[in-house]
Protein backbone atom coordinates (compact mmCIF):
# COMPACT_ATOMS: atom_id res chain seq x y z
CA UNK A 1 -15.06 9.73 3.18
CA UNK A 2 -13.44 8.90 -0.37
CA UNK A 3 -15.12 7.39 -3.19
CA UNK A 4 -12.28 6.18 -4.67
CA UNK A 5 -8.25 6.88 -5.16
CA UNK A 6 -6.57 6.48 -8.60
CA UNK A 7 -2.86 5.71 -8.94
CA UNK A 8 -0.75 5.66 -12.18
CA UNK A 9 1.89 2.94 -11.99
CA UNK A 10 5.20 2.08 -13.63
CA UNK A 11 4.87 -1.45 -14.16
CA UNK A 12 1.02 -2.62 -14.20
CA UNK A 13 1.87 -6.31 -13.33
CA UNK A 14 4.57 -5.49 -10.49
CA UNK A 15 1.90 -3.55 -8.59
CA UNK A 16 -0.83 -5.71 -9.31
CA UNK A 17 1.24 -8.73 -7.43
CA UNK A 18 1.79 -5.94 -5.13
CA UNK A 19 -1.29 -5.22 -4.31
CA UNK A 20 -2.81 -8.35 -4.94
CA UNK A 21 -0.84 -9.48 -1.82
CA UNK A 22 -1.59 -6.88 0.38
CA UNK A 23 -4.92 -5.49 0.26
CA UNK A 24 -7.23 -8.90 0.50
CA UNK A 25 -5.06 -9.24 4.07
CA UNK A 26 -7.06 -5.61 4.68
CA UNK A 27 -10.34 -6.51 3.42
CA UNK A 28 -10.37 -5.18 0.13
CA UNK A 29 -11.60 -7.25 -3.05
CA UNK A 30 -10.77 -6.84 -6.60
CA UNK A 31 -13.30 -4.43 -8.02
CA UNK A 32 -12.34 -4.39 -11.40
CA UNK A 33 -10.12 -5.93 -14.06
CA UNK A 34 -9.13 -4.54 -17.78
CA UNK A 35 -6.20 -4.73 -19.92
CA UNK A 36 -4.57 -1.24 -18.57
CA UNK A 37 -5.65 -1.66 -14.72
CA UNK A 38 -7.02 -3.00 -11.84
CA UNK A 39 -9.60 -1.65 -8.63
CA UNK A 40 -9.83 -2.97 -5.00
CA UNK A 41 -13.04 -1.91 -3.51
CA UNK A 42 -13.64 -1.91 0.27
CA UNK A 43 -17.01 -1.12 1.52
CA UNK A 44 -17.68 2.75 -0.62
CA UNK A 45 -14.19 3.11 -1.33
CA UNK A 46 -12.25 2.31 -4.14
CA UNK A 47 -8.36 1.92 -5.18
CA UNK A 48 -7.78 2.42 -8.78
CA UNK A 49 -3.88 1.66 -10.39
CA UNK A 50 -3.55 2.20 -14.06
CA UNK A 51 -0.57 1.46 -16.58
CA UNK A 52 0.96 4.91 -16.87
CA UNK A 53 1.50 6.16 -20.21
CA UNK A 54 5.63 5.46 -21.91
CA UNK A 55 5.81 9.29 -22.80
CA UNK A 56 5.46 10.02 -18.57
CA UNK A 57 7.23 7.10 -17.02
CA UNK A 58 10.68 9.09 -17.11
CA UNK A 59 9.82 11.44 -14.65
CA UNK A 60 9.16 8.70 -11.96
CA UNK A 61 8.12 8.87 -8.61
CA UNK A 62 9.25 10.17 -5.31
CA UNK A 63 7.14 10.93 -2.23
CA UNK A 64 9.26 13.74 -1.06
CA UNK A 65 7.93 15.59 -4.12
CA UNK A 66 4.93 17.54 -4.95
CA UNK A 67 2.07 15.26 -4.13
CA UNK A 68 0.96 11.95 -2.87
CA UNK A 69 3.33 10.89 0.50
CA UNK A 70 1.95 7.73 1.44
CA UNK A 71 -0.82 5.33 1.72
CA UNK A 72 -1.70 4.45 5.46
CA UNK A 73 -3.89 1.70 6.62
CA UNK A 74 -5.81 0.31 9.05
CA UNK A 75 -4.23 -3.62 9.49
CA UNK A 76 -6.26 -4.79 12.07
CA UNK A 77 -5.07 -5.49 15.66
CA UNK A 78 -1.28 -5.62 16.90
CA UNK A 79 -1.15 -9.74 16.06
CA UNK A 80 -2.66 -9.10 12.07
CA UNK A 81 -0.63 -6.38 11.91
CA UNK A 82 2.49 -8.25 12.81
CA UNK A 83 1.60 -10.96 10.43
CA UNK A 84 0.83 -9.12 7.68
CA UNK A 85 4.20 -7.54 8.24
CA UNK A 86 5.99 -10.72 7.99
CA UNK A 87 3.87 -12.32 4.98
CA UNK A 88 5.43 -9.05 3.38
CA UNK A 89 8.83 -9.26 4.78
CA UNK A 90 9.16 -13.14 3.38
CA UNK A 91 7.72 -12.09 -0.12
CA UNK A 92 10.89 -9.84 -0.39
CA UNK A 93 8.99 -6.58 -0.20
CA UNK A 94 11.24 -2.97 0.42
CA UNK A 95 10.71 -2.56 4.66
CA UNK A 96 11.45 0.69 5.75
CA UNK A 97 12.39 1.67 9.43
CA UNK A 98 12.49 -1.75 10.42
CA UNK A 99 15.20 -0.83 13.14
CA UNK A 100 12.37 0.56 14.73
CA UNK A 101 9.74 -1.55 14.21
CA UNK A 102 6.70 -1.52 15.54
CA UNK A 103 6.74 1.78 16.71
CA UNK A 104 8.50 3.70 13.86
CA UNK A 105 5.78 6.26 14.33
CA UNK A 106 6.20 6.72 18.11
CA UNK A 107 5.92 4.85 21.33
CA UNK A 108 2.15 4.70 21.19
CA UNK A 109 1.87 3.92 17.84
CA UNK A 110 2.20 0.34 16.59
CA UNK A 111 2.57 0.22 12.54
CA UNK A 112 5.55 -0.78 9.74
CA UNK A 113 5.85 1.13 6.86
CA UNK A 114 7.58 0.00 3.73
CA UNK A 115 7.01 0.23 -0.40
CA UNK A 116 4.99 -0.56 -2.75
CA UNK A 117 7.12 -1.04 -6.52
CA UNK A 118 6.99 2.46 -7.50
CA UNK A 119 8.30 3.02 -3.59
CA UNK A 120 4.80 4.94 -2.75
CA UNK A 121 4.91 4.61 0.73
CA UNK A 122 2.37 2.62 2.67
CA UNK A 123 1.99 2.40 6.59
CA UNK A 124 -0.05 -0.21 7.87
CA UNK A 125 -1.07 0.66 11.86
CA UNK A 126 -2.59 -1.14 14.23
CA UNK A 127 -6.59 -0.46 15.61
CA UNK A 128 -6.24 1.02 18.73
CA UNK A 129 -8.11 -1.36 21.26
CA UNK A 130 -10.23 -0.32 23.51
C-alpha cells in the first residue's frame, strides 16, 4: 500500500480545478491546502501536487518518457464510471481513446482514460462485480 504520491505540476490552479473535479467523484477529500499545493487523502493514502519550480517547467512532461505513465483508478461500478466519464467529457476535459470507449483496455475491461492538464494520464476502471 502507498502512503502517499507527490506530483509537481505546471500550472497549480489548472490542476487543482482538475483534480478538484475528479477525485471527490472517487472518494478522496482535500487533505491539505497551502499557497504552493494541495493533498487529497483517501483512507491511508495521500495525493500530493505542488507548483513546480520556473527554472524546471521547460522540460515539461510526457508519459512516454522516463517515469510516471499514468494514474489508474478505481471509479466505482460500470454506471459511476460512465458518469463520471461524462461529468468530465462536458467540463471539456482531453478524452483519449474514446473511439473505443469503454473497453479501450480490452473486451473485459470497462474504463476511459484521458488527461489531466499536464496530460499525465489517468484511467478510471470499473470494480469488477461479483
Amino acid at each position: 500500500m502507498l502512503h502517499h504520491v507527490e506530483i509537481y505540476v505546471s500550472d497549480l490552479s489548472k490542476s487543482r480545478a482538475f483534480y478538484d473535479l475528479l477525485l471527490p467523484d472517487l472518494g478522496y477529500i482535500l487533505y491539505q491546502d497551502w499557497a504552493g499545493g494541495f493533498s487529497f487523502k483517501k483512507d491511508k493514502e495521500y495525493l500530493v501536487f505542488v507548483q513546480a519550480e520556473e527554472d524546471f517547467l521547460t522540460a515539461g512532461y510526457h508519459r512516454k518518457r522516463i517515469g510516471l505513465n499514468h494514474l489508474a483508478f478505481y471509479g466505482g461500478n460500470p454506471d459511476e464510471v460512465k458518469q463520471l466519464h461524462q461529468r468530465l467529457q462536458t467540463a471539456g476535459v482531453a478524452m483519449l481513446y474514446e473511439d473505443r470507449f469503454p473497453y479501450a483496455g480490452g473486451s473485459e475491461y470497462f474504463a476511459f482514460y484521458c488527461e489531466d492538464p499536464d496530460r499525465i494520464k489517468i484511467e478510471i476502471v470499473a470494480k469488477e462485480e461479483r
